[in-house]
C-alpha atoms as a PDB file:
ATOM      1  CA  UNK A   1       0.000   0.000   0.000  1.00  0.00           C
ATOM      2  CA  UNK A   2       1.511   3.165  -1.093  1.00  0.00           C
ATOM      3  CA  UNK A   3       0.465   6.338   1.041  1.00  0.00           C
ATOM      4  CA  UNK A   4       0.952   9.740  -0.393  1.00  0.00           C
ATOM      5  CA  UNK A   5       1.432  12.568   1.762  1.00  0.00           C
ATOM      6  CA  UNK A   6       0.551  16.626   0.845  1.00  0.00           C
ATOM      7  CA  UNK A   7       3.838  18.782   1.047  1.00  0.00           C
ATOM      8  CA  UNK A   8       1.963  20.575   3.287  1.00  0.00           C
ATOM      9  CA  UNK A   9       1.266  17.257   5.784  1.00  0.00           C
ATOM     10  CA  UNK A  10       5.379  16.453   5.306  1.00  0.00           C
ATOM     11  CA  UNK A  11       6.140  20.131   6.433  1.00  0.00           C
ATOM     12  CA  UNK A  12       3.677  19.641   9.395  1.00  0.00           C
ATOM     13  CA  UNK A  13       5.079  16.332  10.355  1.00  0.00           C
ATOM     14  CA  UNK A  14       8.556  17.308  10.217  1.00  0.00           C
ATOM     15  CA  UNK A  15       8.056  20.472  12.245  1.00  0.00           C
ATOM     16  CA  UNK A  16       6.869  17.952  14.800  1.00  0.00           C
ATOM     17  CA  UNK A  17      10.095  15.839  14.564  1.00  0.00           C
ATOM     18  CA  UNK A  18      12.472  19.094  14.705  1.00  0.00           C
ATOM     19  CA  UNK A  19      10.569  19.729  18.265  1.00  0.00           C
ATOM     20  CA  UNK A  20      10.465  16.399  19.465  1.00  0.00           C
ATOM     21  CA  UNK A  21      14.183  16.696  18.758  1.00  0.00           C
ATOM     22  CA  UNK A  22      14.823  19.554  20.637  1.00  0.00           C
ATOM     23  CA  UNK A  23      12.591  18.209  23.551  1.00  0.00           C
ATOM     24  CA  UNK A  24      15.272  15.010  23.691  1.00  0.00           C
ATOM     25  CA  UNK A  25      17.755  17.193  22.998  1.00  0.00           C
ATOM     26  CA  UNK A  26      16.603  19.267  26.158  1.00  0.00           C
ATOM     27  CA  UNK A  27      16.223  16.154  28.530  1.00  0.00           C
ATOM     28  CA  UNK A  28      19.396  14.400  27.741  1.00  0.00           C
ATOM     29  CA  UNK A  29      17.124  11.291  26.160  1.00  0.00           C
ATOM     30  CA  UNK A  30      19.229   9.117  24.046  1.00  0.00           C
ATOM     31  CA  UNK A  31      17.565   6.883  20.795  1.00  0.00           C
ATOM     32  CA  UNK A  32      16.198   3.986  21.839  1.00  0.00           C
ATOM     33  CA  UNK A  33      15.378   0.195  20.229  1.00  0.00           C
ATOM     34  CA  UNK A  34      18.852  -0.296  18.860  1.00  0.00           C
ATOM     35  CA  UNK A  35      18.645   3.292  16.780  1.00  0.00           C
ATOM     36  CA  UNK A  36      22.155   4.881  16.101  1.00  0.00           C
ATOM     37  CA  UNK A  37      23.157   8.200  17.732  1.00  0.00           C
ATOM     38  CA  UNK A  38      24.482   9.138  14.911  1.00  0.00           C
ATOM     39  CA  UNK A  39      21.234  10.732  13.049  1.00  0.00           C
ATOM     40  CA  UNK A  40      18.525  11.347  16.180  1.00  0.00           C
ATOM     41  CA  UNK A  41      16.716  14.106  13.979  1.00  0.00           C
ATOM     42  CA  UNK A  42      16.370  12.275  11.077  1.00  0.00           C
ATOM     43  CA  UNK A  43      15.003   9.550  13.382  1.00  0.00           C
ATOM     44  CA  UNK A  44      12.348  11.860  14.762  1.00  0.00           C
ATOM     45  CA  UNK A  45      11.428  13.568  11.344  1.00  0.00           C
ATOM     46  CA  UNK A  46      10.655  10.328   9.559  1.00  0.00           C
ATOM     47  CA  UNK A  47       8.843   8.826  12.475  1.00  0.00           C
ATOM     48  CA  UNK A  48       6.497  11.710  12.621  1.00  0.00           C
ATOM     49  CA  UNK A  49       5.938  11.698   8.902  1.00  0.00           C
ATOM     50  CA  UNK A  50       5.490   7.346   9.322  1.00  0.00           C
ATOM     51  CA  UNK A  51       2.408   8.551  12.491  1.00  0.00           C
ATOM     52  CA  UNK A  52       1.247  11.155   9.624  1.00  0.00           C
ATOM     53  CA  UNK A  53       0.998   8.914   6.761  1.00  0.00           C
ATOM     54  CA  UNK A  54      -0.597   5.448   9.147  1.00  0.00           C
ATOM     55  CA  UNK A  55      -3.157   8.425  10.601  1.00  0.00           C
ATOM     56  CA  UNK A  56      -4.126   9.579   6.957  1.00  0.00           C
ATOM     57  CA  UNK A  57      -4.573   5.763   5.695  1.00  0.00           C
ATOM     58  CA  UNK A  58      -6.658   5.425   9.086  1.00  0.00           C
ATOM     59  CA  UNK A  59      -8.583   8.753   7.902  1.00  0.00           C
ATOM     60  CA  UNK A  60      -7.906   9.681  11.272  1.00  0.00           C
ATOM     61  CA  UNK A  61      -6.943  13.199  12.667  1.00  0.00           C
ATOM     62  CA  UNK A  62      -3.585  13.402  13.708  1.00  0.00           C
ATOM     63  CA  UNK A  63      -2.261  15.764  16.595  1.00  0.00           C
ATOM     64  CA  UNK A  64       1.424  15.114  16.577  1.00  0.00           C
ATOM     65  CA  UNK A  65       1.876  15.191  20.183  1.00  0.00           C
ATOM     66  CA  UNK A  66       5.015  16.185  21.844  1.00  0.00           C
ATOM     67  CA  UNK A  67       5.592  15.696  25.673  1.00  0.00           C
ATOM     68  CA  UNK A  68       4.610  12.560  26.414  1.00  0.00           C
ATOM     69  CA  UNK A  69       6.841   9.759  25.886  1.00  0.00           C
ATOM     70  CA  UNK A  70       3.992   6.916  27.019  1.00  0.00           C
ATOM     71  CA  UNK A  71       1.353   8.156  25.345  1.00  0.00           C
ATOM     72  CA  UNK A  72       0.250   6.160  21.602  1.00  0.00           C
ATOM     73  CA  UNK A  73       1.774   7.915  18.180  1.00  0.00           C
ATOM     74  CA  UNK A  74      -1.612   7.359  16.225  1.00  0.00           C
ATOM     75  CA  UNK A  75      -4.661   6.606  18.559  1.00  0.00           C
ATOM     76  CA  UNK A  76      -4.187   3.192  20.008  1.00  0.00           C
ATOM     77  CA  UNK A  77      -1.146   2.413  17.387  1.00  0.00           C
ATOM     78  CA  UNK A  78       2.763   2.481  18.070  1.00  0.00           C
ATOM     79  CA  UNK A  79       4.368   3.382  14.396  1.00  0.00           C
ATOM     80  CA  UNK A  80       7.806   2.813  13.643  1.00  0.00           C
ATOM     81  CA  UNK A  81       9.045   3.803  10.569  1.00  0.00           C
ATOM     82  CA  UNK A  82      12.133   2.800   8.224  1.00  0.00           C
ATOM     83  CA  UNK A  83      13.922   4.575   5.034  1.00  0.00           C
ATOM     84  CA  UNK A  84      13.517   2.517   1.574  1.00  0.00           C
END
């Protein structure tokens, strides 16, 4: 399945992985599940575009939440996202 996102929705998304970078950045958190240190904001960018695009196939609002760590990426789901 092949979801295509508005520039406008990847703009959006990646605004919320620049500040959920600077929020880790802020509280000394270091990338988790095996990630590399070497690239934590392209980490965050693509895994808020990866909760944008699952929310759109959903048809599902998405609020891009930044704060809370515990808290589910798209409703009840947990998205992680790869590069291909």
């Amino acid at each position: 399945m092949r979801i295509k996102l508005s520039p406008a929705q990847i703009l959006q998304a990646a605004h919320v992985g620049i500040l959920r970078s600077v929020q880790n950045i802020k509280h000394g958190c270091q990338p988790r599940y095996g990630a590399a240190t070497n690239a934590p904001w392209d980490f965050s960018i693509r895994g808020a575009i990866g909760e944008m695009a699952l929310a759109q196939h959903l048809g599902i609002y998405w609020d891009g939440a930044i704060g809370d760590y515990h808290a589910a990426d798209v409703q009840s789901y947990q998205v992680r996202s790869i590069a291909t």
